[in-house]
Protein backbone atom coordinates (compact mmCIF):
# COMPACT_ATOMS: atom_id res chain seq x y z
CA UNK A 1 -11.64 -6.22 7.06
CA UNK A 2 -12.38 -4.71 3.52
CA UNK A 3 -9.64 -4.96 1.01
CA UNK A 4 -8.31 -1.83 -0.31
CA UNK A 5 -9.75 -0.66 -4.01
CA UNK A 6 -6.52 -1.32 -7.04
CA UNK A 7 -5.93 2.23 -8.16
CA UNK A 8 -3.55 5.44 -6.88
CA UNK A 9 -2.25 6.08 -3.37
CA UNK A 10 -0.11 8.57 -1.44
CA UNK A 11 2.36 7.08 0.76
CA UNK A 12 2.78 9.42 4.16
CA UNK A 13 6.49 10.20 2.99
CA UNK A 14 4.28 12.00 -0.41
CA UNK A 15 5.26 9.88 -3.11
CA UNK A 16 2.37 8.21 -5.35
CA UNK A 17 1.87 4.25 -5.83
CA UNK A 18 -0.43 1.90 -7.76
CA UNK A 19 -1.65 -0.95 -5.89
CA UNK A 20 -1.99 -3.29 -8.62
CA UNK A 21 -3.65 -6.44 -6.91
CA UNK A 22 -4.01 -7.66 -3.38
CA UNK A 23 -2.54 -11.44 -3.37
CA UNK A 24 -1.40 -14.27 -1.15
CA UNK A 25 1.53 -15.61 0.19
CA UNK A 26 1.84 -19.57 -1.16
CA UNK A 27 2.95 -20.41 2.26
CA UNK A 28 1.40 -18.42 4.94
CA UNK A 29 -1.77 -17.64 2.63
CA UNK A 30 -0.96 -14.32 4.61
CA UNK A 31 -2.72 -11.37 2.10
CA UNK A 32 0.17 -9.24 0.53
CA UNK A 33 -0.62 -5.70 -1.26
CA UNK A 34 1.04 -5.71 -5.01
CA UNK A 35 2.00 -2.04 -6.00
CA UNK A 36 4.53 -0.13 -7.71
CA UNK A 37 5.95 3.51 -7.21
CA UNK A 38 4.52 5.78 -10.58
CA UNK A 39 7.88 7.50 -10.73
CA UNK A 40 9.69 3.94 -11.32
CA UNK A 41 6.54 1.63 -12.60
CA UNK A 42 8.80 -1.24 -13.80
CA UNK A 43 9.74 -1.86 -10.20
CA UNK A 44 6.91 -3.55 -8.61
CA UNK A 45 7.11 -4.41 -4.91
CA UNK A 46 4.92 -6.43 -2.06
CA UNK A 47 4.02 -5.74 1.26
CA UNK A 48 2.07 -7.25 4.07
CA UNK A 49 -1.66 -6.01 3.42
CA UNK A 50 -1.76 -4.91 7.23
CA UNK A 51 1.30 -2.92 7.23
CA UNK A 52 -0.03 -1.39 3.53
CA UNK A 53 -3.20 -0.19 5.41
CA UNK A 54 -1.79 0.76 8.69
CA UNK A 55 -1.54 3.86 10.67
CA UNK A 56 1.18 5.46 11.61
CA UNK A 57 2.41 8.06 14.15
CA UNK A 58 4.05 11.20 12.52
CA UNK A 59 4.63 14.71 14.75
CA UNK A 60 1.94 15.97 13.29
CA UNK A 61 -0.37 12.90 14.34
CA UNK A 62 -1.76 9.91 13.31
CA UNK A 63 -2.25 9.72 9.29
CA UNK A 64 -2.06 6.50 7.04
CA UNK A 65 0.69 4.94 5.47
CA UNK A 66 -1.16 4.72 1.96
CA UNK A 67 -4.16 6.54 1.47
CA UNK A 68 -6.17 6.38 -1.49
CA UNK A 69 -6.04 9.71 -4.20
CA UNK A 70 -9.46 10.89 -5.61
């Protein structure tokens, strides 16, 4: 699996994010996406790096959950 690139993404619900670093969990060494909404950017929040670069279904079909702005 590649890690994702730091820099801008879209979440599938349309609001922007910067993933700031991809890190690990001290206890489960499981590999944890660092990012923080641009609307709010002193509120920085982790998630597991599988369910940051997951699919998911939406009615219109299968899109990512974060994908990466140009």
């Amino acid at each position: 699996m590649s890690l994702p690139e730091p820099g801008l993404y879209r979440h599938f619900k349309g609001n922007d994010y910067e993933l700031l670093h991809v890190a690990r969990h001290s206890e489960t060494e499981e590999l944890m996406a660092v990012y923080r909404p641009l609307a709010r950017p002193e509120s920085i929040w982790v998630r597991p790096l599988d369910m940051f670069t997951e699919l998911v279904e939406r009615p219109e079909g299968t899109v990512p959950r974060f994908r990466p702005l140009s």
